[in-house]
Protein backbone atom coordinates (compact mmCIF):
# COMPACT_ATOMS: atom_id res chain seq x y z
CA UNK A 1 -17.25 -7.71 -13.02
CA UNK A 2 -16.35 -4.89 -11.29
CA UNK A 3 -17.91 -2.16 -13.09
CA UNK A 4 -19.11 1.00 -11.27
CA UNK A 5 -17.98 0.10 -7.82
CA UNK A 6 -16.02 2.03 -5.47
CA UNK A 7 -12.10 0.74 -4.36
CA UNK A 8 -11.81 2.01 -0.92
CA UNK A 9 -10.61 -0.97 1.26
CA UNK A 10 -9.78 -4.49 0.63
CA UNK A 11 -12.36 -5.41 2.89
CA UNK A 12 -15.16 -4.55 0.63
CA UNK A 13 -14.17 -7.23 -1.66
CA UNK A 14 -14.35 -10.93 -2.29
CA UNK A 15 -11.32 -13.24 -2.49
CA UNK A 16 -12.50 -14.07 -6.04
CA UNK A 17 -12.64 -10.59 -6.92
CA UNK A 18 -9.25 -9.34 -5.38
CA UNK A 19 -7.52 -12.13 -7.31
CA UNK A 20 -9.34 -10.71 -10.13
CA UNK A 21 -7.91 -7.22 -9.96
CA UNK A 22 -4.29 -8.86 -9.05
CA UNK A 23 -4.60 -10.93 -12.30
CA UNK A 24 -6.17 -8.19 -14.88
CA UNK A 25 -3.04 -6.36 -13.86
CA UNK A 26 -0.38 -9.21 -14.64
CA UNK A 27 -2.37 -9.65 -17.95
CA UNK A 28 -2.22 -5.82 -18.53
CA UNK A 29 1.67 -5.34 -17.46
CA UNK A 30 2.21 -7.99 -20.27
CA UNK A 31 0.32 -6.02 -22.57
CA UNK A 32 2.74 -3.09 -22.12
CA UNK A 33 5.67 -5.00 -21.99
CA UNK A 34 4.79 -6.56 -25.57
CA UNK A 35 3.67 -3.22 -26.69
CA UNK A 36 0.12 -4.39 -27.24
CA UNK A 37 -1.95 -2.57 -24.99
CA UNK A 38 -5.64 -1.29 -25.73
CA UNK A 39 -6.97 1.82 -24.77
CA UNK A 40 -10.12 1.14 -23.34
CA UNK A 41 -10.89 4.18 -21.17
CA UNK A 42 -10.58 6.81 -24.59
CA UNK A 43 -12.46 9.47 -23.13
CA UNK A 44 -12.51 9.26 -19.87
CA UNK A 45 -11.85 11.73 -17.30
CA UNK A 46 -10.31 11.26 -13.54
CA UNK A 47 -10.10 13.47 -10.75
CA UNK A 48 -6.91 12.83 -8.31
CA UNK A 49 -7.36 14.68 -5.25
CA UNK A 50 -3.91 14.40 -3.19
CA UNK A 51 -4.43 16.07 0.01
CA UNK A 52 -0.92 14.07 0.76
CA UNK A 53 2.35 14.27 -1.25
CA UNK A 54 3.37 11.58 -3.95
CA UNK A 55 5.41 9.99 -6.19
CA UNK A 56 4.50 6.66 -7.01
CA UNK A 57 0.78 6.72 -6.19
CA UNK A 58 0.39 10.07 -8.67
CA UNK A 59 2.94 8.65 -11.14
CA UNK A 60 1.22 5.60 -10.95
CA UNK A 61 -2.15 6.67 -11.48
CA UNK A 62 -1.34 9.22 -14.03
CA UNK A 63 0.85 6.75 -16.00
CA UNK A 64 -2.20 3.86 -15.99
CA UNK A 65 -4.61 6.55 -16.94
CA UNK A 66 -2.53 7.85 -20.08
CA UNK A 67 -1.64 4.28 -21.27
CA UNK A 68 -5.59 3.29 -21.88
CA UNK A 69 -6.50 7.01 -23.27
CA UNK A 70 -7.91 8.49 -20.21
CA UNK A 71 -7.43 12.45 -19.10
CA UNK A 72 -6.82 13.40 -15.02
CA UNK A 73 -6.72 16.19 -13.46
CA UNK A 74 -4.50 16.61 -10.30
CA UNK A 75 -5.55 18.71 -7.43
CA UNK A 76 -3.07 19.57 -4.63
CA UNK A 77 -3.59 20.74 -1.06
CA UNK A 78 -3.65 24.14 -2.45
CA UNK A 79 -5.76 23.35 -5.69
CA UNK A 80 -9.25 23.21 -4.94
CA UNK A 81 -11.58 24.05 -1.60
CA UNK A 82 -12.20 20.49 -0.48
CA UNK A 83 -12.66 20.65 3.14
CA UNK A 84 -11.76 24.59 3.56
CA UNK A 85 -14.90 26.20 1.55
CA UNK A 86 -16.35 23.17 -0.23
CA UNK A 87 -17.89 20.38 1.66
CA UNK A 88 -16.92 16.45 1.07
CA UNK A 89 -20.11 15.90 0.26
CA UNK A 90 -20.47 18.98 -2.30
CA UNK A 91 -17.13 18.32 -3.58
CA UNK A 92 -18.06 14.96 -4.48
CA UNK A 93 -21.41 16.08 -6.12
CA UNK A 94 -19.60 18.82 -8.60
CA UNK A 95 -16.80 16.45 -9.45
CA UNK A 96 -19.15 13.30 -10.02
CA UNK A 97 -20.77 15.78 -12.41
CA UNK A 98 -17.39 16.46 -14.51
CA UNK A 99 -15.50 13.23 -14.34
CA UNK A 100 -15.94 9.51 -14.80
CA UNK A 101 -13.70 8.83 -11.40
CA UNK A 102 -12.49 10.42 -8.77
CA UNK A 103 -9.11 8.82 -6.50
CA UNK A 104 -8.49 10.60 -3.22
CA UNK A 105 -5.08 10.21 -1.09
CA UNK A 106 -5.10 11.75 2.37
CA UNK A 107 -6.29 11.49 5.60
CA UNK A 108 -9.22 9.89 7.90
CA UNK A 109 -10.78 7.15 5.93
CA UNK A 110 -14.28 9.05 6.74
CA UNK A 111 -13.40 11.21 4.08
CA UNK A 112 -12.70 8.77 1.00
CA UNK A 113 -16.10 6.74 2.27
CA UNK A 114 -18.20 10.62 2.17
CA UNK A 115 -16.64 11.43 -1.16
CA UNK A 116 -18.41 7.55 -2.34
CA UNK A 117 -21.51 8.40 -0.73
CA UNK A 118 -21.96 11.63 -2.54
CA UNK A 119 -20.48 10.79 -5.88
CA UNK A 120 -22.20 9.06 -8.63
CA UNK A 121 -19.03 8.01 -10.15
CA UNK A 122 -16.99 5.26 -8.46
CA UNK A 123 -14.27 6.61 -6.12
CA UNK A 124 -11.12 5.11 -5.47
CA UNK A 125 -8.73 5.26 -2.02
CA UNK A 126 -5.25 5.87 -2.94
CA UNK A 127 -4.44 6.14 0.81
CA UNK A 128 -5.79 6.96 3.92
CA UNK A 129 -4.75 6.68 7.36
CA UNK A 130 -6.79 3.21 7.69
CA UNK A 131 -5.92 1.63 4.37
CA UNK A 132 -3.80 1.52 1.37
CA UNK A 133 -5.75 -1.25 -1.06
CA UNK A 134 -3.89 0.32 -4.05
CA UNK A 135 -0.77 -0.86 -2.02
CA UNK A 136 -1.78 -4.23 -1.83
CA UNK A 137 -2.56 -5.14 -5.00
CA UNK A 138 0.79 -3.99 -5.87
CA UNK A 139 2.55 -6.09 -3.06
CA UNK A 140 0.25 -9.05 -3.57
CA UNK A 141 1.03 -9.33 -7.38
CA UNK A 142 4.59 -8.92 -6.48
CA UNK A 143 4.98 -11.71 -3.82
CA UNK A 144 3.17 -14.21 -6.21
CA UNK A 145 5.61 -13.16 -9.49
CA UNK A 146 8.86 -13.18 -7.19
CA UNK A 147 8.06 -16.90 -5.54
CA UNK A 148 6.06 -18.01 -8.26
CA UNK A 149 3.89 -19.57 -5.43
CA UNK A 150 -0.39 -19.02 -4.51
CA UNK A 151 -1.33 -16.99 -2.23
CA UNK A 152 -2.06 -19.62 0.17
CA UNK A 153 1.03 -20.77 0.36
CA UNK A 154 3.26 -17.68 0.86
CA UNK A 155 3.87 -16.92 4.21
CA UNK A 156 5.72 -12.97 4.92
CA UNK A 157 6.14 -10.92 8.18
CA UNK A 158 5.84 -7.28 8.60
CA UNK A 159 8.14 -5.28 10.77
CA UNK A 160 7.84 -2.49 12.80
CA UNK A 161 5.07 -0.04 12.88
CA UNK A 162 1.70 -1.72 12.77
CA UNK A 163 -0.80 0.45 13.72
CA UNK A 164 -1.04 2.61 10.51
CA UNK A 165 -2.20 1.62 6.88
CA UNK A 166 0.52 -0.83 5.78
CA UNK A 167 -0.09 -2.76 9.28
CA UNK A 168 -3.77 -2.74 8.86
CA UNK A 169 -3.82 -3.60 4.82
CA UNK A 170 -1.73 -6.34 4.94
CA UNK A 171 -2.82 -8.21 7.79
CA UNK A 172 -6.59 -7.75 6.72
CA UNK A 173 -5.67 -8.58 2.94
CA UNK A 174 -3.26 -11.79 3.79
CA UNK A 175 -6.22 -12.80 5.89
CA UNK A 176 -8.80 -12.49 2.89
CA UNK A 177 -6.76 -13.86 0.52
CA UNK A 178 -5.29 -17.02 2.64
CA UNK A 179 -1.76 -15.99 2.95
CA UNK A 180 0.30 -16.64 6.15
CA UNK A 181 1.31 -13.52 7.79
CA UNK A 182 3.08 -12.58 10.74
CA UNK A 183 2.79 -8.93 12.45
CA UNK A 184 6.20 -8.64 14.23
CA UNK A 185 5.66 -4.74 16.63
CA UNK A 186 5.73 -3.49 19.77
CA UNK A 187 2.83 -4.20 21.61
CA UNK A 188 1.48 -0.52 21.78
CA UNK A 189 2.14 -0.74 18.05
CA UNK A 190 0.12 -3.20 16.81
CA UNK A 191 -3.07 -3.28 14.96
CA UNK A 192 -6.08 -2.07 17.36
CA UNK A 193 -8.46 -5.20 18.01
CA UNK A 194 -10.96 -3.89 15.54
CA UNK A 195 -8.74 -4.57 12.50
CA UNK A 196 -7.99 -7.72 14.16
CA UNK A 197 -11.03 -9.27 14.78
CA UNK A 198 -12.01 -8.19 10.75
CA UNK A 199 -8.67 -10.30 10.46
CA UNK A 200 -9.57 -13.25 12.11
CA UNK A 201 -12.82 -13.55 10.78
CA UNK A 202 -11.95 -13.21 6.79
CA UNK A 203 -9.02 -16.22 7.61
CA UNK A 204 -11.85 -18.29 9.28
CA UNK A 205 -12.71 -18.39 5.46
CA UNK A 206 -9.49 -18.36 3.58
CA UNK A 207 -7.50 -20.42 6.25
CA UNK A 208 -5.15 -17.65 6.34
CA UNK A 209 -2.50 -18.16 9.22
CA UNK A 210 -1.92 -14.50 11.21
CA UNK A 211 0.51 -14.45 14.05
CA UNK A 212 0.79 -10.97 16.18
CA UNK A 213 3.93 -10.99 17.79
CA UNK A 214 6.41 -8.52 19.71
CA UNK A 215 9.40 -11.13 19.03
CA UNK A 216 11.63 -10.70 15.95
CA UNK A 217 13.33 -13.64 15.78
CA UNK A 218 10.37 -16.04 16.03
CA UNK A 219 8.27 -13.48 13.49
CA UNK A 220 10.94 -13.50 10.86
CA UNK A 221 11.40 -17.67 11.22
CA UNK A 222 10.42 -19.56 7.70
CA UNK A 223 8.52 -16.37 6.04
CA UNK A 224 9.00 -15.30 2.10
CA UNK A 225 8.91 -11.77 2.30
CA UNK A 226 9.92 -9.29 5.16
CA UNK A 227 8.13 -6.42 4.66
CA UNK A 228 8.64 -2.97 6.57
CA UNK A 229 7.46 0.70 6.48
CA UNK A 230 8.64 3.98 7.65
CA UNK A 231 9.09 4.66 11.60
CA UNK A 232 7.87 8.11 11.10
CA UNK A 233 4.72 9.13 9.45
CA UNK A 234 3.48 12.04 7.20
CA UNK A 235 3.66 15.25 8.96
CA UNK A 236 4.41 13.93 12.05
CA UNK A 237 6.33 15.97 14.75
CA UNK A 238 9.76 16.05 14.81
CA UNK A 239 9.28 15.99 18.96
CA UNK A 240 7.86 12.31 18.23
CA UNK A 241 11.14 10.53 16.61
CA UNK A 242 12.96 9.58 19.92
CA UNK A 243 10.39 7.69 21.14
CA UNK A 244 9.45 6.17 18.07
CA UNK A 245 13.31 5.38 17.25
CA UNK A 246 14.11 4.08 20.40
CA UNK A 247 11.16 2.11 20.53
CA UNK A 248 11.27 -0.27 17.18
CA UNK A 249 14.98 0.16 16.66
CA UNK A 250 15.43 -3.93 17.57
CA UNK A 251 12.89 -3.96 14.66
CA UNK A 252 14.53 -2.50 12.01
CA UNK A 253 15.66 -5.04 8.89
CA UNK A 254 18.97 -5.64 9.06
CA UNK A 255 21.32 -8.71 7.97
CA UNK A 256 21.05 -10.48 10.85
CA UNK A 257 16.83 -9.84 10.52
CA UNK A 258 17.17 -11.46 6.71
CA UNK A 259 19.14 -14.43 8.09
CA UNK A 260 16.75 -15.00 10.55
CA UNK A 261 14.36 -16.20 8.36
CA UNK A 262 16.01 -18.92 7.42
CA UNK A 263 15.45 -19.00 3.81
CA UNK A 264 18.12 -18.54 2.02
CA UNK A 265 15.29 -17.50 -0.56
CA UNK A 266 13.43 -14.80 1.45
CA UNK A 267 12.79 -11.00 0.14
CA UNK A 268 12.44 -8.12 1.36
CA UNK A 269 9.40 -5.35 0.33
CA UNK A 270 9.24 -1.92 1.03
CA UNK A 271 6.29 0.68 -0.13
CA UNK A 272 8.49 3.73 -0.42
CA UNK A 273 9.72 6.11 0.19
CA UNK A 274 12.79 5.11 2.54
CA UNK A 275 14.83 5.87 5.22
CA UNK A 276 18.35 3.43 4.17
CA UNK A 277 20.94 5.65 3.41
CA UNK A 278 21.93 9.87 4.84
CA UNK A 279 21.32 10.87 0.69
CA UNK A 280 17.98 12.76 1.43
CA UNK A 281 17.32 15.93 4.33
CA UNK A 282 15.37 13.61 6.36
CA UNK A 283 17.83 11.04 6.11
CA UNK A 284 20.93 13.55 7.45
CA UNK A 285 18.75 14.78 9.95
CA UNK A 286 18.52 11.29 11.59
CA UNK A 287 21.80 10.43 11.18
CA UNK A 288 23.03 13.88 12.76
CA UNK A 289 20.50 13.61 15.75
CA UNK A 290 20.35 9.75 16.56
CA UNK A 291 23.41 8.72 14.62
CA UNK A 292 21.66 6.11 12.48
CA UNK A 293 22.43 5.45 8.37
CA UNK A 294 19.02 4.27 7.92
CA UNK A 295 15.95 3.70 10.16
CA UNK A 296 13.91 0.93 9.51
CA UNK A 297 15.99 -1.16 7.11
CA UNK A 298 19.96 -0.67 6.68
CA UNK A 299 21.17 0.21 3.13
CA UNK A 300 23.06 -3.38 2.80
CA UNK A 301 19.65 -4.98 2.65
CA UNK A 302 17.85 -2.01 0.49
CA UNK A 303 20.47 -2.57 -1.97
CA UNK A 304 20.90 -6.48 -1.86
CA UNK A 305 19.89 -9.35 -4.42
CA UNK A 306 17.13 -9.72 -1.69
CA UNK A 307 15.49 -6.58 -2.10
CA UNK A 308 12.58 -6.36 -4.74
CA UNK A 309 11.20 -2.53 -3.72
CA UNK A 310 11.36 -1.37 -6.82
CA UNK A 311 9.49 -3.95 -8.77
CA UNK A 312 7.10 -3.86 -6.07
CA UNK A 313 7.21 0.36 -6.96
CA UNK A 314 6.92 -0.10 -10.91
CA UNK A 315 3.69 -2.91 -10.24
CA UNK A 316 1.70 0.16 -8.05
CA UNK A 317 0.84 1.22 -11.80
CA UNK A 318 -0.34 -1.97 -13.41
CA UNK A 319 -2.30 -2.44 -10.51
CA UNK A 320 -4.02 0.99 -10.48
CA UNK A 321 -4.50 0.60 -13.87
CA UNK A 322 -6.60 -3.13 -13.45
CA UNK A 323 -8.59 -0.77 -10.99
CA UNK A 324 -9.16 1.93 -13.43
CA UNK A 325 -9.99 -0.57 -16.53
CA UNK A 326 -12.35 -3.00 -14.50
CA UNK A 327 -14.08 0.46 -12.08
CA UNK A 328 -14.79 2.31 -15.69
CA UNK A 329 -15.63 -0.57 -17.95
């Protein structure tokens, strides 16, 4: 169905065929839970270019690759010349010519759609600055096991930062699929009016519901899910954190947040890494400057019945896998 394609933003793909992917993978994380999985890309090679640090987008992929017989090879920032000596373009050409895939995680979007241009072999986004479709298949099939509902009727919000790749992918990907969704940010935070006019247009098709709101309260009211994402981004400044802190503090998902929904059913969804507890260097650094446990959600909701982050984490690699299996065969 999907054979051959590239995988670089939800966007690019039908409703039809992004159920697809969510519903290969549910049939392929049963496989592996009954132990009864075929290996259907013996032979194959993949390229996983990480210009950004991971752990459960590499783990992921590598995992999903292993399980159906396929080889990768990993290449860091400080791994291969792409960008520095090596054009996008001629990096794509050389790999195209050694390897049956190629996944890139980094930076500018621009970038993942070159390497596709150039390569003959499909190319898949494992993050950018625009979009994370990887992510979403992951926190699509996820919502739908957890509330055992379609995706028309689920309804979540997302809190906080907007503006970056979680913001953008699941607004645009609610909106293509039909799900409700409510973007709950600061108003300088939100998604720019490009992503949401691509928004609008997709639910004029999938009746999807999409609310952009700066109010928590009336954001949080009735939804499924709550999701959130970091305050602070990859690489960014340390100079930048008491603005950003002080501005989506009343944003961060709390308690109070959860029993705002008013569902006594609701979840809450995370992408990971995050900042809940003072257990990591980044975490003590906050809590020694600002005096927070925890930025954008407290540890009492990370840690409660409510929270489903880590089958959300463990379903990134069924979900790179459908990718892999229906890309390669």
């Amino acid at each position: 169905m999907l054979q051959g394609r590239d995988f670089l933003k939800e966007s690019d793909f039908s409703k039809a065929e992004f159920e697809y992917l969510i519903s290969l993978a549910a049939d392929l994380k049963s496989a592996k839970k009954s132990d009864n999985e075929s290996r259907s890309l013996a032979g194959k090679n993949i390229a996983l270019i990480f210009e950004k640090t991971s752990t459960r987008t590499r783990a992921a992929l590598e995992v999903a690759a292993f399980d159906q017989g396929a080889h990768v090879t990993y290449f860091d920032p400080t791994s291969s010349q792409i960008g520095h000596k090596e054009s996008i373009a001629d990096t794509a050409r050389v790999l195209a010519s050694m390897f049956d895939a190629i996944s890139y995680r980094g930076f500018d979007q621009k970038i993942v759609e070159t390497l596709a241009q150039y390569s003959s072999v499909p190319v898949i986004n494992a993050l950018t600055d625009q979009w994370h479709p990887t992510q979403m298949l992951a926190d699509f099939l996820t919502m739908r096991e957890s509330c055992q509902k379609d995706f028309s009727e689920i309804s979540f919000a997302y809190l906080g930062d907007a503006r970056n790749n979680m913001g953008n992918s699941l607004l645009v990907t609610a909106a293509l699929l039909g799900a409700s969704v409510n973007i709950v940010a600061p108003i300088g935070l939100q998604p720019n009016s490009e992503i949401q006019e691509l928004a609008k247009s997709l639910a004029k098709t999938s009746n999807s519901r999409i609310n952009i709101t700066d109010q928590v309260l009336n954001g949080v009211k009735g939804v499924d899910f709550i999701h959130t994402d970091v305050w602070v981004s990859m690489g960014e400044a340390k100079s930048a954190w008491k603005q950003r802190i002080d501005l989506l503090t009343p944003y961060r998902v709390d308690s109070k947040v959860l029993a705002a929904a008013e569902n006594p059913d609701v979840k809450f969804m995370h992408c990971l890494p995050a900042f809940h507890n003072d257990q990591t260097l980044l975490g003590k650094d906050i809590a020694e400057e600002f005096g927070l446990i925890g930025l954008e959600v407290t540890e009492e909701v990370f840690e409660s019945e409510a929270s489903i982050v880590f089958d959300q984490a463990e379903n990134r690699m069924h979900t790179i896998k459908a990718v892999l299996v229906s890309l390669l065969t």
